[in-house]
Protein backbone atom coordinates (compact mmCIF):
# COMPACT_ATOMS: atom_id res chain seq x y z
CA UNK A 1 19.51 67.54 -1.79
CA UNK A 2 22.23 64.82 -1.93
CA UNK A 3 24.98 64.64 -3.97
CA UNK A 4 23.64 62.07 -6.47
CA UNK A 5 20.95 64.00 -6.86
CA UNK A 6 22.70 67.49 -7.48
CA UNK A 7 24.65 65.69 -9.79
CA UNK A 8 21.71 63.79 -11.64
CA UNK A 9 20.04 67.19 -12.17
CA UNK A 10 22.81 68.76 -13.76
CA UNK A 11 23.81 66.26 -15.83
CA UNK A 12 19.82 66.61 -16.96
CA UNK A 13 19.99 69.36 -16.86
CA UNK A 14 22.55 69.81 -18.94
CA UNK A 15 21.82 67.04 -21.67
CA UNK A 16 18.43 68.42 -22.64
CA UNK A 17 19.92 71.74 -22.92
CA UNK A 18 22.18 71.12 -25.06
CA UNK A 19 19.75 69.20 -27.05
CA UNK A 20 17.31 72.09 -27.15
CA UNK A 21 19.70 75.04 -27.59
CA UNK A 22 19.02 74.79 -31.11
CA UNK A 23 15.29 75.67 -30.39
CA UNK A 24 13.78 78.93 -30.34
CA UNK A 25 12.66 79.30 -27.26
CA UNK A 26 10.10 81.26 -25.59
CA UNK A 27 10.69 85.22 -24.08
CA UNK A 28 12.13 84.47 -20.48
CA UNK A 29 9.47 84.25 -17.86
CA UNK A 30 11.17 83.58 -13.93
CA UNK A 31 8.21 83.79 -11.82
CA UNK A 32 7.01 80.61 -12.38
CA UNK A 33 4.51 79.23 -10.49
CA UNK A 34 4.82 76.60 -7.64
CA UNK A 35 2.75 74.56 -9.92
CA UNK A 36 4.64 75.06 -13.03
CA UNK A 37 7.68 74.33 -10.95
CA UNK A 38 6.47 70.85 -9.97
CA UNK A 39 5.63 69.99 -13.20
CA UNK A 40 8.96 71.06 -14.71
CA UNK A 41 10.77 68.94 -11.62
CA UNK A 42 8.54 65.79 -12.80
CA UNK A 43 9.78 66.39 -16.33
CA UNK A 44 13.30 66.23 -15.48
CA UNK A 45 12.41 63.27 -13.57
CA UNK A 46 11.00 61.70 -16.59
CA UNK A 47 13.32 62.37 -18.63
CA UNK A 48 16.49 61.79 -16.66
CA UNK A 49 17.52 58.52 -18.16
CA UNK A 50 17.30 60.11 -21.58
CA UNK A 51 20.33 61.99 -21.00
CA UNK A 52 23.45 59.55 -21.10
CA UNK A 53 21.26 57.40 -23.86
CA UNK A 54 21.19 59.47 -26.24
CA UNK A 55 24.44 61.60 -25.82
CA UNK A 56 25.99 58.24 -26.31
CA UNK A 57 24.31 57.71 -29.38
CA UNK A 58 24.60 61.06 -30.75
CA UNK A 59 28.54 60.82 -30.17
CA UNK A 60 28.79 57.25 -31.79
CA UNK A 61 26.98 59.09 -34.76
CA UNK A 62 29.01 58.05 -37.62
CA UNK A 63 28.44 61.40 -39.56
CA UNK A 64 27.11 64.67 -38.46
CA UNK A 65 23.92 63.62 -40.85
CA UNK A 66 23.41 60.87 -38.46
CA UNK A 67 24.16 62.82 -35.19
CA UNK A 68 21.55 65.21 -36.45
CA UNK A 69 18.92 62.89 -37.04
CA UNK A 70 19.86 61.08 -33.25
CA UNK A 71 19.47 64.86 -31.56
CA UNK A 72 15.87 64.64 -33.56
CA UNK A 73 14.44 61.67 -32.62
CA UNK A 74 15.62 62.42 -28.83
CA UNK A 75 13.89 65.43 -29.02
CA UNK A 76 10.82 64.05 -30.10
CA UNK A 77 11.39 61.40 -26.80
CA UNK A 78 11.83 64.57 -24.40
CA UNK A 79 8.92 66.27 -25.71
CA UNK A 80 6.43 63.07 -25.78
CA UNK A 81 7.44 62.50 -22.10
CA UNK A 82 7.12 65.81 -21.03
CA UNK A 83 3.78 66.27 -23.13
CA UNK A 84 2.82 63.40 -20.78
CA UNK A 85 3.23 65.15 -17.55
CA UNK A 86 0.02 67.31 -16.86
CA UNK A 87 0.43 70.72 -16.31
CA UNK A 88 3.36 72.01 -18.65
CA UNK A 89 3.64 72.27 -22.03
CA UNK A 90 6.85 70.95 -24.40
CA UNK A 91 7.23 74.83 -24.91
CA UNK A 92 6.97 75.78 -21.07
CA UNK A 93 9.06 73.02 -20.34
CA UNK A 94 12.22 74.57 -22.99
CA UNK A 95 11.40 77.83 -22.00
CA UNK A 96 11.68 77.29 -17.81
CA UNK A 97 15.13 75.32 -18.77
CA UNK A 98 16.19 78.02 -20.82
CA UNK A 99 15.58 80.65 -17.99
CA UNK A 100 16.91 78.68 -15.48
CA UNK A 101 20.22 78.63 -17.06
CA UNK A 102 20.66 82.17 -16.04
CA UNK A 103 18.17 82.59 -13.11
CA UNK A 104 19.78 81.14 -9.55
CA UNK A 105 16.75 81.57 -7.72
CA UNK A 106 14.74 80.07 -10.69
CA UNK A 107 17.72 76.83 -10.47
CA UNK A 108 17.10 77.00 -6.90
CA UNK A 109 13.37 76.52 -6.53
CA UNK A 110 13.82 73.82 -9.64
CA UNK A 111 16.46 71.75 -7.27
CA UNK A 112 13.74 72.30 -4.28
CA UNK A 113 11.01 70.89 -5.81
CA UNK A 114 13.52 68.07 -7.15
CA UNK A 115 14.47 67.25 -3.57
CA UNK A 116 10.49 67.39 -2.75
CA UNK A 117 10.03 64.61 -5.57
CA UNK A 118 12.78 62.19 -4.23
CA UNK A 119 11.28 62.21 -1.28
CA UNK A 120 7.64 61.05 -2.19
């Protein structure tokens, strides 16, 4: 994987976390799937100019009322683009982010199927 994109899925990576870590998410599965792994990869693909959008919006907030309402409405935008991607759920997508944050073999295989996407 190059650098840009190591550095494009963390910063993803990291963005939508941080937007979902309020949300409940589902009991930690890791053994995903190659499937479900593909899909999740073509979420973060879809979603990967989200992340500096909307963090920049959230910070210009000019009251925590209005940063709360930005980190809704660009939740709504992850989930409608990941509803969009066949073969994962909004919930399966939160959950496989969630465990990945603490799984390196689940990061791992994410990054792999990442690399497999660039290259198509």
């Amino acid at each position: 994987m190059t650098l840009r994109a190591r550095r494009l899925f963390k910063t993803v990576f990291s963005v939508i976390f941080l937007l979902l870590s309020g949300s409940q998410f589902a009991a930690a599965q890791t053994n995903y799937s190659a499937a479900k792994i593909e899909a999740f990869a073509q979420c973060v693909a879809a979603v990967s100019d989200l992340g500096d959008q909307w963090m920049a919006r959230v910070q210009a907030a000019g009251s925590p009322e209005e940063a709360t309402a930005l980190e809704q409405q660009a939740i709504t935008e992850v989930a409608a683009r990941v509803e969009a991607v066949p073969g994962i759920t909004f919930e399966e997508y939160k959950a496989i982010n969630a465990a990945a944050q603490n799984d390196q073999v689940l990061f791992d295989r994410i990054q792999q199927a990442l690399s497999r996407l660039q290259k198509n």
